[in-house]
PDB file of N, CA and C in Angstrom:
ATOM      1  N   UNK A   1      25.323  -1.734   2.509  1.00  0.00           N
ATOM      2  CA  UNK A   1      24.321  -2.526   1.831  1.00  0.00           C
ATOM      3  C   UNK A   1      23.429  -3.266   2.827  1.00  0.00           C
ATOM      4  N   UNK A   2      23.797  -3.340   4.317  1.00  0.00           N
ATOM      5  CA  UNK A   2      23.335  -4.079   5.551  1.00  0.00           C
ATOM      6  C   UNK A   2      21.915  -3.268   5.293  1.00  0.00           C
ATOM      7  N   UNK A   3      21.740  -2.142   4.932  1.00  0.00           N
ATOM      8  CA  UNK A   3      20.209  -1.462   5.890  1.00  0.00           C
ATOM      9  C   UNK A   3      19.085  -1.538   4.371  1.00  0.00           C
ATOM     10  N   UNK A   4      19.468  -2.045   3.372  1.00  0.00           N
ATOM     11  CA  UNK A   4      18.340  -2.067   2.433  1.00  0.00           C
ATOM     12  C   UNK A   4      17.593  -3.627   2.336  1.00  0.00           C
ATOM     13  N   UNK A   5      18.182  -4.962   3.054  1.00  0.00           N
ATOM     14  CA  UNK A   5      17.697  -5.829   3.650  1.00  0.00           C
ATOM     15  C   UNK A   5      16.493  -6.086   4.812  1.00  0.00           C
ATOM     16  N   UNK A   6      17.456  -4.773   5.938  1.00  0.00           N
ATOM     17  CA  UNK A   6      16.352  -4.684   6.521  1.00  0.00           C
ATOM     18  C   UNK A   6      15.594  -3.617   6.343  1.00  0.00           C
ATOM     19  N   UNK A   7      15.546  -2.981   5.509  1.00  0.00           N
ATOM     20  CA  UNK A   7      14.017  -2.251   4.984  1.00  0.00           C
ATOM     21  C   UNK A   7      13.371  -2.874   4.670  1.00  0.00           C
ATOM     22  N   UNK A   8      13.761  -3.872   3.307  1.00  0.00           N
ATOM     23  CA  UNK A   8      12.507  -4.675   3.037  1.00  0.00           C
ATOM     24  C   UNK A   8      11.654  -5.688   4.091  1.00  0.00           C
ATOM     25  N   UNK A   9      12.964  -6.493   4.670  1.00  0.00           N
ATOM     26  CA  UNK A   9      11.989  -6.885   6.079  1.00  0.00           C
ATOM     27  C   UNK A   9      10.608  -6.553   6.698  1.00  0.00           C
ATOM     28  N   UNK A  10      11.111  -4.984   7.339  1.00  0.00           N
ATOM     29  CA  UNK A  10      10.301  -4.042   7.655  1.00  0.00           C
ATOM     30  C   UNK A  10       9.066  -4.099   7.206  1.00  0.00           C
ATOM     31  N   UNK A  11       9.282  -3.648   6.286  1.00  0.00           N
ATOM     32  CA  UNK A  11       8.178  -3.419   4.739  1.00  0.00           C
ATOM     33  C   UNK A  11       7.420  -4.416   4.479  1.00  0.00           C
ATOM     34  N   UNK A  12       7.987  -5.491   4.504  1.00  0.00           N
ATOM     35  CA  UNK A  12       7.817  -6.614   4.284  1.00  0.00           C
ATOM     36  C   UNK A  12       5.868  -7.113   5.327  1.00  0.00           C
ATOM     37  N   UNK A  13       6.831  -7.253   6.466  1.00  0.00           N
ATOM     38  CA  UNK A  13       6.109  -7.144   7.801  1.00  0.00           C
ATOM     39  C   UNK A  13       4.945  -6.153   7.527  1.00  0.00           C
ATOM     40  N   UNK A  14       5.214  -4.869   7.553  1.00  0.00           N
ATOM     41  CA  UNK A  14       4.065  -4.078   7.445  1.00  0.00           C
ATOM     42  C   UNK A  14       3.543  -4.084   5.787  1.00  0.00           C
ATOM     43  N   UNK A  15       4.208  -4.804   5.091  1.00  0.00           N
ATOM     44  CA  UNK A  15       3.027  -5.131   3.902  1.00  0.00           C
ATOM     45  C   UNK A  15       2.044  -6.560   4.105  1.00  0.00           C
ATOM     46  N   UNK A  16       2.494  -7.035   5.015  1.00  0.00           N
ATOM     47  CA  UNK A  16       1.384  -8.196   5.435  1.00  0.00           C
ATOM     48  C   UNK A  16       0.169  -7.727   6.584  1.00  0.00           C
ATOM     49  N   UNK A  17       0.575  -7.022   7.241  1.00  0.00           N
ATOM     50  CA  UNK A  17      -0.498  -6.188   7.863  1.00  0.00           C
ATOM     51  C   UNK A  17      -1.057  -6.163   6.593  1.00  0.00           C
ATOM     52  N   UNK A  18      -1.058  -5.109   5.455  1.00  0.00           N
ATOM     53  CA  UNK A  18      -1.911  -4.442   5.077  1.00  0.00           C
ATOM     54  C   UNK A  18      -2.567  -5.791   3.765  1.00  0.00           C
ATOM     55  N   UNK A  19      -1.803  -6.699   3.608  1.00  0.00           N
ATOM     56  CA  UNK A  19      -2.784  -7.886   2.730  1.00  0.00           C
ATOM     57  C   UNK A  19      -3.514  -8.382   3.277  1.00  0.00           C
ATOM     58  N   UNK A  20      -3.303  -8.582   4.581  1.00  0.00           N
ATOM     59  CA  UNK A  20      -4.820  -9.319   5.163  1.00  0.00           C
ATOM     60  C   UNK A  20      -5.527  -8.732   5.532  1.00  0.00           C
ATOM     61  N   UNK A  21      -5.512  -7.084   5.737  1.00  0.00           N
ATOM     62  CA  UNK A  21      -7.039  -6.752   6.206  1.00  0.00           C
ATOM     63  C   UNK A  21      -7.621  -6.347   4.352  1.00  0.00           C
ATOM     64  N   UNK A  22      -6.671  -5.928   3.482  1.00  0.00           N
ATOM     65  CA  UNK A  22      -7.357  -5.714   1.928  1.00  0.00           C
ATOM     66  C   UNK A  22      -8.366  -7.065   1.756  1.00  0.00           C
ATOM     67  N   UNK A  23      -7.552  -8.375   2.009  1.00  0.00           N
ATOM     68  CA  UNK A  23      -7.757  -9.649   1.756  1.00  0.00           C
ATOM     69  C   UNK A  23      -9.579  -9.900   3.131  1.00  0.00           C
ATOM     70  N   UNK A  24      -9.650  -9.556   3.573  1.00  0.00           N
ATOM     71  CA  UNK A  24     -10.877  -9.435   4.504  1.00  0.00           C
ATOM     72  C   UNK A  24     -12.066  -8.564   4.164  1.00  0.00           C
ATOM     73  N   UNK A  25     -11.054  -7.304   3.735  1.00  0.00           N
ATOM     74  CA  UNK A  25     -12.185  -6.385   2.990  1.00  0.00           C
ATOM     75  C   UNK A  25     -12.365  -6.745   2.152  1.00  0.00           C
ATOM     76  N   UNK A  26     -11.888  -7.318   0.910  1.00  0.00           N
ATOM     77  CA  UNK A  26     -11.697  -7.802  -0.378  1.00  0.00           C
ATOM     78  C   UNK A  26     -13.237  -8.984  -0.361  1.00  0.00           C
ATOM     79  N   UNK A  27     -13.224  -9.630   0.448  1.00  0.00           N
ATOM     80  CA  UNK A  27     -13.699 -11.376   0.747  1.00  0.00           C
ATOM     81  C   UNK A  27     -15.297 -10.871   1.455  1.00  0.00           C
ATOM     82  N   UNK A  28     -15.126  -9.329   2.121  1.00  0.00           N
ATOM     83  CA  UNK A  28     -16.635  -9.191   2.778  1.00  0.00           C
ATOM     84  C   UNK A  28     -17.217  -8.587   1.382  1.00  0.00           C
ATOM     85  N   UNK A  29     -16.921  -7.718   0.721  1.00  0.00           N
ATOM     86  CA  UNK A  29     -17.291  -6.801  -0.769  1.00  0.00           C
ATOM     87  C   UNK A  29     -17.508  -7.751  -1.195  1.00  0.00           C
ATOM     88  N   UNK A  30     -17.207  -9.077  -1.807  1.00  0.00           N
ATOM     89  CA  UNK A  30     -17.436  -9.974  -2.973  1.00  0.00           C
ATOM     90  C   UNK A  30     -18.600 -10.793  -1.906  1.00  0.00           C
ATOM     91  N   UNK A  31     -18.859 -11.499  -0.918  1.00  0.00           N
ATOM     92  CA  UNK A  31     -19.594 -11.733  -0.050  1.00  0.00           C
ATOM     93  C   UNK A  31     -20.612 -11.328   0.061  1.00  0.00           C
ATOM     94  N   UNK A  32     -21.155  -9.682   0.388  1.00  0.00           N
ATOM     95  CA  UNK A  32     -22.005  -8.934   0.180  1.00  0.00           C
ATOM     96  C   UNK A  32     -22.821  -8.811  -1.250  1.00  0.00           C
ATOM     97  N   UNK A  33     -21.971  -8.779  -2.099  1.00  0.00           N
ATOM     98  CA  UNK A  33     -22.234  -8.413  -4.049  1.00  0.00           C
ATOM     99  C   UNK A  33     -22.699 -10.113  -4.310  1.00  0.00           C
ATOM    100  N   UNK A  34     -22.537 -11.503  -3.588  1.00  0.00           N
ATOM    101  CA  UNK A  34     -22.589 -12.422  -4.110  1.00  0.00           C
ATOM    102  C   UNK A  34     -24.069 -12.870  -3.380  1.00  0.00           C
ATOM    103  N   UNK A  35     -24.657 -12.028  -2.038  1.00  0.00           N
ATOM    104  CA  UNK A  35     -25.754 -12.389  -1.308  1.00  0.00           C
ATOM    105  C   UNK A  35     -27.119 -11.226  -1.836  1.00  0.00           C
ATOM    106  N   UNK A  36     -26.351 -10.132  -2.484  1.00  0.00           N
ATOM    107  CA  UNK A  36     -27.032  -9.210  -3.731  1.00  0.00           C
ATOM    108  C   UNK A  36     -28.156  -9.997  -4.702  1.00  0.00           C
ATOM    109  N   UNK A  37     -26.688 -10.344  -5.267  1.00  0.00           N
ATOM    110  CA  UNK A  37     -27.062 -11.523  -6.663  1.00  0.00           C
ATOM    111  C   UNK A  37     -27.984 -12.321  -6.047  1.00  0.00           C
ATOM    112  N   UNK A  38     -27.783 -13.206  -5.778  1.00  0.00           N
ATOM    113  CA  UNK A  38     -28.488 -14.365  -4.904  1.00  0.00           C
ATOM    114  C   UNK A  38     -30.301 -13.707  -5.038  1.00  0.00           C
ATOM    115  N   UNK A  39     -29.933 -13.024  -4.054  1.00  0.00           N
ATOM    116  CA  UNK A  39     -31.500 -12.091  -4.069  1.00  0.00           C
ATOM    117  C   UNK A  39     -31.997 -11.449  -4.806  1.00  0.00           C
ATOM    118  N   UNK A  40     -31.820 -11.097  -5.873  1.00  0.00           N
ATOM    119  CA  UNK A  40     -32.005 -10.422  -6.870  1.00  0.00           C
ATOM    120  C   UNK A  40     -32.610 -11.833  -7.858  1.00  0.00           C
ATOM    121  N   UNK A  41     -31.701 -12.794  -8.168  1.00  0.00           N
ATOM    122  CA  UNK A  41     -31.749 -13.713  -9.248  1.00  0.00           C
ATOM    123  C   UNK A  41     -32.349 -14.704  -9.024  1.00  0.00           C
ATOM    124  N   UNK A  42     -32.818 -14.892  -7.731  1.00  0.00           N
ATOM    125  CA  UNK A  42     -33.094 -16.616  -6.872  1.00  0.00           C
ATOM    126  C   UNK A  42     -32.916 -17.958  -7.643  1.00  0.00           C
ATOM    127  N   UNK A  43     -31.215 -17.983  -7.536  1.00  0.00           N
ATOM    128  CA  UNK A  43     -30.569 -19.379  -8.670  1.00  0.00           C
ATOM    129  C   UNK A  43     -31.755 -20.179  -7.366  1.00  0.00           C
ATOM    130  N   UNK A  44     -31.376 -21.970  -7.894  1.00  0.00           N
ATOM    131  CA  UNK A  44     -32.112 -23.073  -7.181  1.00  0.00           C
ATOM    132  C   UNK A  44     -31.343 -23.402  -6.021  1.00  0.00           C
ATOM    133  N   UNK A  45     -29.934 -22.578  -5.996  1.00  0.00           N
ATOM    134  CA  UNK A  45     -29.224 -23.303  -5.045  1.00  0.00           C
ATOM    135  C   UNK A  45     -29.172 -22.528  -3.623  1.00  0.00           C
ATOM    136  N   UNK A  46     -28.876 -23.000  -2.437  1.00  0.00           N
ATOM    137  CA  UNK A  46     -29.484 -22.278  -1.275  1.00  0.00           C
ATOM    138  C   UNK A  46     -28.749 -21.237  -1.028  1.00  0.00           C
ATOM    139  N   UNK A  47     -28.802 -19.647  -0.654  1.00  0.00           N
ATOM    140  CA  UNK A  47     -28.218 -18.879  -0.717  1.00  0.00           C
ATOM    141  C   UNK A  47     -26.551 -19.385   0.121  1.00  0.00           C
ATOM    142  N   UNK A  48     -26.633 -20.175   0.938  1.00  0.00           N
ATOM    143  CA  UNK A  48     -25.247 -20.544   1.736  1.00  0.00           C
ATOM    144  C   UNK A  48     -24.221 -21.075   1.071  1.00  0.00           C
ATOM    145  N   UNK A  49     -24.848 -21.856  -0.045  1.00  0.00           N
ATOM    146  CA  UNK A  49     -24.345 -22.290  -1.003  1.00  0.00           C
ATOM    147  C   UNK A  49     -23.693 -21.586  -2.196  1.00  0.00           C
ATOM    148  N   UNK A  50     -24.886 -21.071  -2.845  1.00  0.00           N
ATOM    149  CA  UNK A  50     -24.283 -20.151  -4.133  1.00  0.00           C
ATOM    150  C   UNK A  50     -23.129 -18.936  -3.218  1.00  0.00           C
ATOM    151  N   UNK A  51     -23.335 -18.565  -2.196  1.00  0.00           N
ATOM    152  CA  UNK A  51     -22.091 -17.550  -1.888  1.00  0.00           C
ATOM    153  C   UNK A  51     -20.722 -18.094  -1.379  1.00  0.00           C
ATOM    154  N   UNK A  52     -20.313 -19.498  -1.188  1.00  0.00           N
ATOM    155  CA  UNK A  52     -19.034 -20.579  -0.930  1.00  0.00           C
ATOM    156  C   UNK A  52     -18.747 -20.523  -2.289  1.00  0.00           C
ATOM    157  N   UNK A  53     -19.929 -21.186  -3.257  1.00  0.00           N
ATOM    158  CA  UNK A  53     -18.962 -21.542  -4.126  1.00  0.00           C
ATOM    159  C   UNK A  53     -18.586 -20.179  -5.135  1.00  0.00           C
ATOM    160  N   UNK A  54     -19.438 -19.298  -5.021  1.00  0.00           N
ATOM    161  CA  UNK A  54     -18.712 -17.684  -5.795  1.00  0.00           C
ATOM    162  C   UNK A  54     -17.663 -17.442  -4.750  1.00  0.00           C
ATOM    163  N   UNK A  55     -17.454 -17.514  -3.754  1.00  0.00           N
ATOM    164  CA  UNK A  55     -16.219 -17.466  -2.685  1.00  0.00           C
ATOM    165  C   UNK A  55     -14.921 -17.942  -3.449  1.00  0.00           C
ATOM    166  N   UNK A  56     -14.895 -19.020  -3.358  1.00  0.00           N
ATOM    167  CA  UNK A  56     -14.055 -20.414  -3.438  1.00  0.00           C
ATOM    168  C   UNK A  56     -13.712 -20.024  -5.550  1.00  0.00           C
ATOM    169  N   UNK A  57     -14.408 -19.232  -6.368  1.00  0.00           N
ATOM    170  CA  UNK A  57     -13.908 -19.257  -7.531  1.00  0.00           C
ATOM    171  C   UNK A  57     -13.091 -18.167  -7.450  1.00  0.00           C
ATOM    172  N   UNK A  58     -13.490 -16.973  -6.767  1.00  0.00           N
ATOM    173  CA  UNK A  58     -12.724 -15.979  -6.843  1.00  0.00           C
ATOM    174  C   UNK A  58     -11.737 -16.095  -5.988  1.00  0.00           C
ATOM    175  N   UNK A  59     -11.378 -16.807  -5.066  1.00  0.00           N
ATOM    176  CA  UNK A  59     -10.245 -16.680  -4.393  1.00  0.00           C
ATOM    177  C   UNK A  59      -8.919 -16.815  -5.270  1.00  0.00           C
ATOM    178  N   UNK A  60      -8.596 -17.450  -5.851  1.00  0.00           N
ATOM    179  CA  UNK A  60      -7.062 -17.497  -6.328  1.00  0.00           C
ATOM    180  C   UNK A  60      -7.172 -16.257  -7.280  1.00  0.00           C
ATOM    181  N   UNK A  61      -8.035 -15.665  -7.959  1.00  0.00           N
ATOM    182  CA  UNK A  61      -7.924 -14.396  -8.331  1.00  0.00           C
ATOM    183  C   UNK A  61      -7.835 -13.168  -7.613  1.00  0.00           C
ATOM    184  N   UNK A  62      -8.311 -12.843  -6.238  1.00  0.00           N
ATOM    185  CA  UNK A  62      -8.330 -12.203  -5.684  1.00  0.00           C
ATOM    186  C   UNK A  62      -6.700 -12.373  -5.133  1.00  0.00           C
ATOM    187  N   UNK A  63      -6.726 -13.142  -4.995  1.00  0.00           N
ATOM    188  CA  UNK A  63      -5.334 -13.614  -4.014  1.00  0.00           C
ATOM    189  C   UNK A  63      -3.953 -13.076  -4.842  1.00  0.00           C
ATOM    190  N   UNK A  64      -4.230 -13.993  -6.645  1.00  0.00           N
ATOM    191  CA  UNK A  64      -2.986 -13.070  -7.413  1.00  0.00           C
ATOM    192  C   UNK A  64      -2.928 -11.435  -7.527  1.00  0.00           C
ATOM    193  N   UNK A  65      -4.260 -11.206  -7.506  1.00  0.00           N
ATOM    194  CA  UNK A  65      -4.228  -9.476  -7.501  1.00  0.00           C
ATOM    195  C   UNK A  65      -3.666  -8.855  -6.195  1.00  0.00           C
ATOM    196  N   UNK A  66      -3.891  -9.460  -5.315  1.00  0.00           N
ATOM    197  CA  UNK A  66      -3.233  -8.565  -3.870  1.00  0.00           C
ATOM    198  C   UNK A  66      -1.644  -8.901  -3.872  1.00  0.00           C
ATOM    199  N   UNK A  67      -1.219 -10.123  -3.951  1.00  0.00           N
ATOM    200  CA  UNK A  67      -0.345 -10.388  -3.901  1.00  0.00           C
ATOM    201  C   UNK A  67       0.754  -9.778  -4.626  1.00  0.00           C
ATOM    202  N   UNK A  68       0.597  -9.433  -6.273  1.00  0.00           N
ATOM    203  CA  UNK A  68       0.863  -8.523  -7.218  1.00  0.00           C
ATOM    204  C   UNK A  68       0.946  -7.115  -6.700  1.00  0.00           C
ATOM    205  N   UNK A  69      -0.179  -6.697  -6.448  1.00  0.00           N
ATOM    206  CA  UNK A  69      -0.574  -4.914  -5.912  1.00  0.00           C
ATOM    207  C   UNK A  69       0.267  -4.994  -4.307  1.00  0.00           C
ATOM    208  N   UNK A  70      -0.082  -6.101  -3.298  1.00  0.00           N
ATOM    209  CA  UNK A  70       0.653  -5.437  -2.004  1.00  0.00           C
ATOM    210  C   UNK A  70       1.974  -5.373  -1.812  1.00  0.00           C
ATOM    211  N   UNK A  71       2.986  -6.947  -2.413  1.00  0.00           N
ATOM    212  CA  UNK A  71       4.170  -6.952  -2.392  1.00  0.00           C
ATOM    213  C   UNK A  71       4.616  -6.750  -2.991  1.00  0.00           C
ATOM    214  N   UNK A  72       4.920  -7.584  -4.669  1.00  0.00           N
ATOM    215  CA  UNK A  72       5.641  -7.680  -5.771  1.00  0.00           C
ATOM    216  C   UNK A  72       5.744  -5.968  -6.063  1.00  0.00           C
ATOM    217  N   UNK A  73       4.980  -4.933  -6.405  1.00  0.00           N
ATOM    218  CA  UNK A  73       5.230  -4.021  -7.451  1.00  0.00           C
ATOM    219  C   UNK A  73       5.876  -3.032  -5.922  1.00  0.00           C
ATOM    220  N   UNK A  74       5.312  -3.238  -4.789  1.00  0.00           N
ATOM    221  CA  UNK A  74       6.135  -1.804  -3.799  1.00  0.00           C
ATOM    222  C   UNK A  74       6.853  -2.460  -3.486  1.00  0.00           C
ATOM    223  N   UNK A  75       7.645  -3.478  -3.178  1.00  0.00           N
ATOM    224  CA  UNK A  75       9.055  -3.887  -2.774  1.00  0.00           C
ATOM    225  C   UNK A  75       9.666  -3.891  -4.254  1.00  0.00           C
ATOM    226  N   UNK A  76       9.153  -4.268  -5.189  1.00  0.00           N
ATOM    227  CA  UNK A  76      10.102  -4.080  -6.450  1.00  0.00           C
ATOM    228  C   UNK A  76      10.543  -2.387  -6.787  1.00  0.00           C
ATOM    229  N   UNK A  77       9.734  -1.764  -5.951  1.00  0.00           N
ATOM    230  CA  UNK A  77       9.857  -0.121  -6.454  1.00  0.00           C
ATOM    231  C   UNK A  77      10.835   0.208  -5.333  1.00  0.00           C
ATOM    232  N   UNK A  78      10.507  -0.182  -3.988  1.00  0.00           N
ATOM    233  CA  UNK A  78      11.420   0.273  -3.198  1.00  0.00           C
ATOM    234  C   UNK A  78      13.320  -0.308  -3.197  1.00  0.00           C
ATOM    235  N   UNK A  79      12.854  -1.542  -4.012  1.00  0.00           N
ATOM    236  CA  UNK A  79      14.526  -1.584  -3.798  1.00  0.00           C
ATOM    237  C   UNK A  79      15.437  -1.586  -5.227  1.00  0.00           C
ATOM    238  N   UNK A  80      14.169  -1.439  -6.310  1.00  0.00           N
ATOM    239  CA  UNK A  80      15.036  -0.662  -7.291  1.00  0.00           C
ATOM    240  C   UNK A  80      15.436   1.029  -6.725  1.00  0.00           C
ATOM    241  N   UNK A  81      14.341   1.958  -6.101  1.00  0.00           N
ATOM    242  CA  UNK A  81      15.085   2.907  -5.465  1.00  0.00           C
ATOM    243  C   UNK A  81      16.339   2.857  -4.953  1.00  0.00           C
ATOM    244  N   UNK A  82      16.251   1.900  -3.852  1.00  0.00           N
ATOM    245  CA  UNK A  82      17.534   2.268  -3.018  1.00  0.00           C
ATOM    246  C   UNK A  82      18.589   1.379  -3.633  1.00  0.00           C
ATOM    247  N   UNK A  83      18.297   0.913  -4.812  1.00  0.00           N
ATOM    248  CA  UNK A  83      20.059   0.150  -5.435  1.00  0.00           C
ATOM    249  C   UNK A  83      20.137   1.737  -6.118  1.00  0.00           C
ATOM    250  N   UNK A  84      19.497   2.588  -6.945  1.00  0.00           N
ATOM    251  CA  UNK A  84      19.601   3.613  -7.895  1.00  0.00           C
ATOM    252  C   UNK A  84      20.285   4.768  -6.926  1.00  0.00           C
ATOM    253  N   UNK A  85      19.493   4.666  -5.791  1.00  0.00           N
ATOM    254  CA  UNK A  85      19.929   5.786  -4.871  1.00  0.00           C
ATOM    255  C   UNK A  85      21.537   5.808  -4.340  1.00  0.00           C
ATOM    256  N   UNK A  86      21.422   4.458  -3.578  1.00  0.00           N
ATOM    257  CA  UNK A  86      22.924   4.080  -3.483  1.00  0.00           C
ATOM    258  C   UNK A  86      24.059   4.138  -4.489  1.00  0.00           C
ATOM    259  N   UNK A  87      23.574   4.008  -5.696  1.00  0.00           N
ATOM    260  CA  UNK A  87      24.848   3.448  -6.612  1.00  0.00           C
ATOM    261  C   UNK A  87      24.927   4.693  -6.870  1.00  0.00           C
ATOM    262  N   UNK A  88      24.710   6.233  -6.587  1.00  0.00           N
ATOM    263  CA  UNK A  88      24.678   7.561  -7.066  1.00  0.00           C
ATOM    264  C   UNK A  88      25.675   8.028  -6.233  1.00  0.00           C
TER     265      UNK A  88
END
């Protein structure tokens, strides 16, 4: 039962690699789409502005979605595998 601990570890580790560069790509896409808008719509507020605070709303949404999609559902898949695998 010692080596399905440290898988997730592992996993673990290399699932944080991969949230912060999603979480970077994630933050330049909404960044880009929010300096779009901006130009397209010309709100009153200064473009530096309107793209912080569309920043700053989407973050805790962005954040539950990666967090959900990078760790929770592939470590929940990988170690319901290996209890199913093992207990066979």
């Amino acid at each position: 039962m010692i080596p399905i601990p440290r898988l997730l570890i592992v996993l673990a580790v290399a699932l944080t690699v991969v949230y912060i560069s999603l979480w970077f790509y994630a933050r330049a896409g909404l960044k880009e789409r929010l300096q779009e808008q901006w130009a397209q719509e010309r709100p009153p507020l200064p473009e530096h502005t309107f793209v912080e605070n569309g920043l700053r709303d989407a973050t805790p949404h962005l954040r539950r979605k990666l967090i959900l999609g990078v760790y929770v559902f592939p470590l929940t898949l990988v170690f319901g595998a290996a209890l199913v695998l093992n207990s066979l």
